[in-house]
C-alpha atoms as a PDB file:
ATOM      1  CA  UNK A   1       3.454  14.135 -95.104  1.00  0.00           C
ATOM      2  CA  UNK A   2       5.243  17.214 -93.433  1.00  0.00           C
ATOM      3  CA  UNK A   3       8.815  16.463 -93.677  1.00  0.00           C
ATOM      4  CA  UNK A   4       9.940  18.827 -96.276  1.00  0.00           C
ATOM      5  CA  UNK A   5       7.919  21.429 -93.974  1.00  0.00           C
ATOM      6  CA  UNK A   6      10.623  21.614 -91.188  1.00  0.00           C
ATOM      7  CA  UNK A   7      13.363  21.516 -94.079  1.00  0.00           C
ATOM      8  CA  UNK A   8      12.348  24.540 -95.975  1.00  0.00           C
ATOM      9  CA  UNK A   9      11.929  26.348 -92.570  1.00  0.00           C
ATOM     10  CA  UNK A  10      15.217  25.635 -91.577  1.00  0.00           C
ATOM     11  CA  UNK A  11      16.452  26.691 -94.664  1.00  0.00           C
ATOM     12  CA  UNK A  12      14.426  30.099 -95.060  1.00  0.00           C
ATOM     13  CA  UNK A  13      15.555  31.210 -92.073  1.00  0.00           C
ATOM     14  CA  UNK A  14      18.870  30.367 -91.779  1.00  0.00           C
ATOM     15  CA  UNK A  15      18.962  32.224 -95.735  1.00  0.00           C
ATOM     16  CA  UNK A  16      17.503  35.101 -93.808  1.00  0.00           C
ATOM     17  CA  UNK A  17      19.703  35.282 -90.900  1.00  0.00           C
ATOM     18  CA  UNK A  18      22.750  35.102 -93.178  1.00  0.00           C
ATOM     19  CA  UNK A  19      21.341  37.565 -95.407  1.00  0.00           C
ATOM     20  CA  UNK A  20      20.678  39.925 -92.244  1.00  0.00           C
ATOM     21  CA  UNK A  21      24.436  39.074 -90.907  1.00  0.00           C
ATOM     22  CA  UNK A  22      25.566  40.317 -94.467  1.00  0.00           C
ATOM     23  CA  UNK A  23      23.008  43.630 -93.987  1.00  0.00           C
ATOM     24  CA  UNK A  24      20.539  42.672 -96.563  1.00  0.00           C
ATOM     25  CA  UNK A  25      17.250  44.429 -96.010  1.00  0.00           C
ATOM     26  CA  UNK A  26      14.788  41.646 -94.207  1.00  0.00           C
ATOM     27  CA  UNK A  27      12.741  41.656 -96.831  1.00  0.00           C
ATOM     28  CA  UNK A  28      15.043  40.278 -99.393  1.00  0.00           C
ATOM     29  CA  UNK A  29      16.455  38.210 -97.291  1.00  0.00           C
ATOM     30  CA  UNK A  30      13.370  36.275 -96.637  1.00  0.00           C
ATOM     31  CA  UNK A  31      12.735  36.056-100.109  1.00  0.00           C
ATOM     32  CA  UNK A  32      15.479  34.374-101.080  1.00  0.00           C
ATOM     33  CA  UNK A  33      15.052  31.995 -98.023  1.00  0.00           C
ATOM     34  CA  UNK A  34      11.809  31.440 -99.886  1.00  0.00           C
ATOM     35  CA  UNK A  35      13.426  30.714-102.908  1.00  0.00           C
ATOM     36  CA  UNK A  36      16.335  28.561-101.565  1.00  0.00           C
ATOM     37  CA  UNK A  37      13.608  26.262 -99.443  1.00  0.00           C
ATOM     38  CA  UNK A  38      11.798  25.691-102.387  1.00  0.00           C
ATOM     39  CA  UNK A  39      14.351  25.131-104.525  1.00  0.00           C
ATOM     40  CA  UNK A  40      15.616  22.419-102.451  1.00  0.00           C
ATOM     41  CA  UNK A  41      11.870  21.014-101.942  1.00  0.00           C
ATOM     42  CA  UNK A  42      11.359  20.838-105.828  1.00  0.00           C
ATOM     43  CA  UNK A  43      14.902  19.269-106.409  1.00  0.00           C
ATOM     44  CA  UNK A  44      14.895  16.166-103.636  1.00  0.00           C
ATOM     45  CA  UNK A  45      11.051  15.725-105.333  1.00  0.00           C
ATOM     46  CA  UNK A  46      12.815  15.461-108.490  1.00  0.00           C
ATOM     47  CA  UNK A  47      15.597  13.217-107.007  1.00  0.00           C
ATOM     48  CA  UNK A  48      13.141  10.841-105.660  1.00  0.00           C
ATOM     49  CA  UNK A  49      11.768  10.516-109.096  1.00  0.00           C
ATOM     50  CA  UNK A  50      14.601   9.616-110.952  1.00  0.00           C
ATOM     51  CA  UNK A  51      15.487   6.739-108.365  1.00  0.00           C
ATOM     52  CA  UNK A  52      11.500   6.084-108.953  1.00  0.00           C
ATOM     53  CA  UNK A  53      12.229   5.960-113.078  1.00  0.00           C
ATOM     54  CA  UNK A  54      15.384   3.604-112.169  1.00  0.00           C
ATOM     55  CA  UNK A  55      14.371   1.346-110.454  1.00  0.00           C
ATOM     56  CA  UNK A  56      10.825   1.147-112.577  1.00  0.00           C
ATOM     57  CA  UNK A  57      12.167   1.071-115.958  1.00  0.00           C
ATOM     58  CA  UNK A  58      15.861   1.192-115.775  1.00  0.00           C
ATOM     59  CA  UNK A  59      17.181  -1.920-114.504  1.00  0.00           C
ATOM     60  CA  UNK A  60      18.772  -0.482-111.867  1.00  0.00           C
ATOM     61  CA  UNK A  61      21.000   1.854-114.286  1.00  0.00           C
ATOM     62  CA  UNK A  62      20.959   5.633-113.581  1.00  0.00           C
ATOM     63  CA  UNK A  63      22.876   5.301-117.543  1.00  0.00           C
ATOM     64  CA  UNK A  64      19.271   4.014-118.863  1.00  0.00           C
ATOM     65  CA  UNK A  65      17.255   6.946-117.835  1.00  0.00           C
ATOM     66  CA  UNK A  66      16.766  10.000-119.927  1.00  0.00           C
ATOM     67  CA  UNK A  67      17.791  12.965-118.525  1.00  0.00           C
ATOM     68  CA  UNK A  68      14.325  14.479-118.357  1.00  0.00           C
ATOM     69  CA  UNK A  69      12.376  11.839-116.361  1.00  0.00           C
ATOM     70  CA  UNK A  70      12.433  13.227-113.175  1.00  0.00           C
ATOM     71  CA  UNK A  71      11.275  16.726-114.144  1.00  0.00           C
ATOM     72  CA  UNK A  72       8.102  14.965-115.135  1.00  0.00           C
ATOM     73  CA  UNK A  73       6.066  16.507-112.676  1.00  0.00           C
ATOM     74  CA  UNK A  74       2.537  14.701-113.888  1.00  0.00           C
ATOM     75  CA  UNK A  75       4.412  11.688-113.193  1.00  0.00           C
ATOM     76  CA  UNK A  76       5.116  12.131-109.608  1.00  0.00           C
ATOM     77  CA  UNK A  77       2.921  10.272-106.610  1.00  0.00           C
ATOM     78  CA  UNK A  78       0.387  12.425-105.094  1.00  0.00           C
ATOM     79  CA  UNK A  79       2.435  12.311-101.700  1.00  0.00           C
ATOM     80  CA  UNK A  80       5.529  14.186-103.516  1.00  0.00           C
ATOM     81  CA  UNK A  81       3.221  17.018-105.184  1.00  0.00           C
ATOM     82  CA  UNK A  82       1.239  17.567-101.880  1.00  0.00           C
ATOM     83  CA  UNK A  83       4.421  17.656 -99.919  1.00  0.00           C
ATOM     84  CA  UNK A  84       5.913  20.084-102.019  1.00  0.00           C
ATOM     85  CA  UNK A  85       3.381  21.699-102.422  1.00  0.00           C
ATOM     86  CA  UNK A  86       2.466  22.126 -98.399  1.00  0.00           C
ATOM     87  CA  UNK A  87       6.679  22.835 -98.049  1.00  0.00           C
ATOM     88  CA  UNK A  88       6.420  25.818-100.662  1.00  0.00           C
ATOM     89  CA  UNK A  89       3.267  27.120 -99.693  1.00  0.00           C
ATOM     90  CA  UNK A  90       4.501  27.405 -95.766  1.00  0.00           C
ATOM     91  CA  UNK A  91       7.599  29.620 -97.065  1.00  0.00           C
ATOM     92  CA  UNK A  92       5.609  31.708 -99.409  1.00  0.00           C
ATOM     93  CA  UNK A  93       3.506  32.261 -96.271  1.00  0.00           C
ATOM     94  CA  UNK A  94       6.471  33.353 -94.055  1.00  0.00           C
ATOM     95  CA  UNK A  95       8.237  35.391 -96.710  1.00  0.00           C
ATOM     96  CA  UNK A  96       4.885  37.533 -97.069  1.00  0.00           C
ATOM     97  CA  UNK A  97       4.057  38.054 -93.364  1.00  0.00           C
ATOM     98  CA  UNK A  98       7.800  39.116 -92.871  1.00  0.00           C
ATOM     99  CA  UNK A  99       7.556  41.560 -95.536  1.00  0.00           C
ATOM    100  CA  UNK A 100       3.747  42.667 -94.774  1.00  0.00           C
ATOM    101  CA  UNK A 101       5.168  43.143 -91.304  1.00  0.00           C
ATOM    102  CA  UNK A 102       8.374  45.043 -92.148  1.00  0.00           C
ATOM    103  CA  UNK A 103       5.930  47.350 -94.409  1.00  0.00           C
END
């Protein structure tokens, strides 16, 4: 249930350092770490979805499915909303105590 956890760590903080290297303040470097890992949380969630909608309903043709079916969130299992969820809520939680701490 944690595997987008390590992910969107990895990804936060190797935004940060990179934004750091380029001498972006800490603080919005983190932040767009934050924004990066969840980006890429929200997108493989919506990924999985569409091979989901496929392989459900499309015979096996990516051509059958309608370009909106994966960003049906209310459709998603409960494991891919909790897992993003978990994934997002861990970088939100680093990209505040980095900034409460560089306050």
């Amino acid at each position: 249930m944690l595997a987008h956890v390590p992910i969107a760590l990895g990804i936060q903080l190797a935004c940060w350092a990179i934004g750091r290297a380029l001498g972006a303040p800490a603080k919005a470097s983190v932040w767009i770490g934050c924004f990066a890992a969840s980006a890429v949380c929200i997108m493989r969630e919506i990924t999985q979805r569409e091979y989901q909608w496929i392989q459900q309903f499309g015979g096996g043709h990516r051509a059958n499915m309608p370009g909106y079916a994966g960003l049906k969130v209310w459709e998603w299992n409960n494991h891919s909303i909790s897992e993003t969820v978990v994934a997002i809520t861990v970088a939100l939680v680093v990209a505040l105590v980095v900034t409460w701490r560089v306050s």
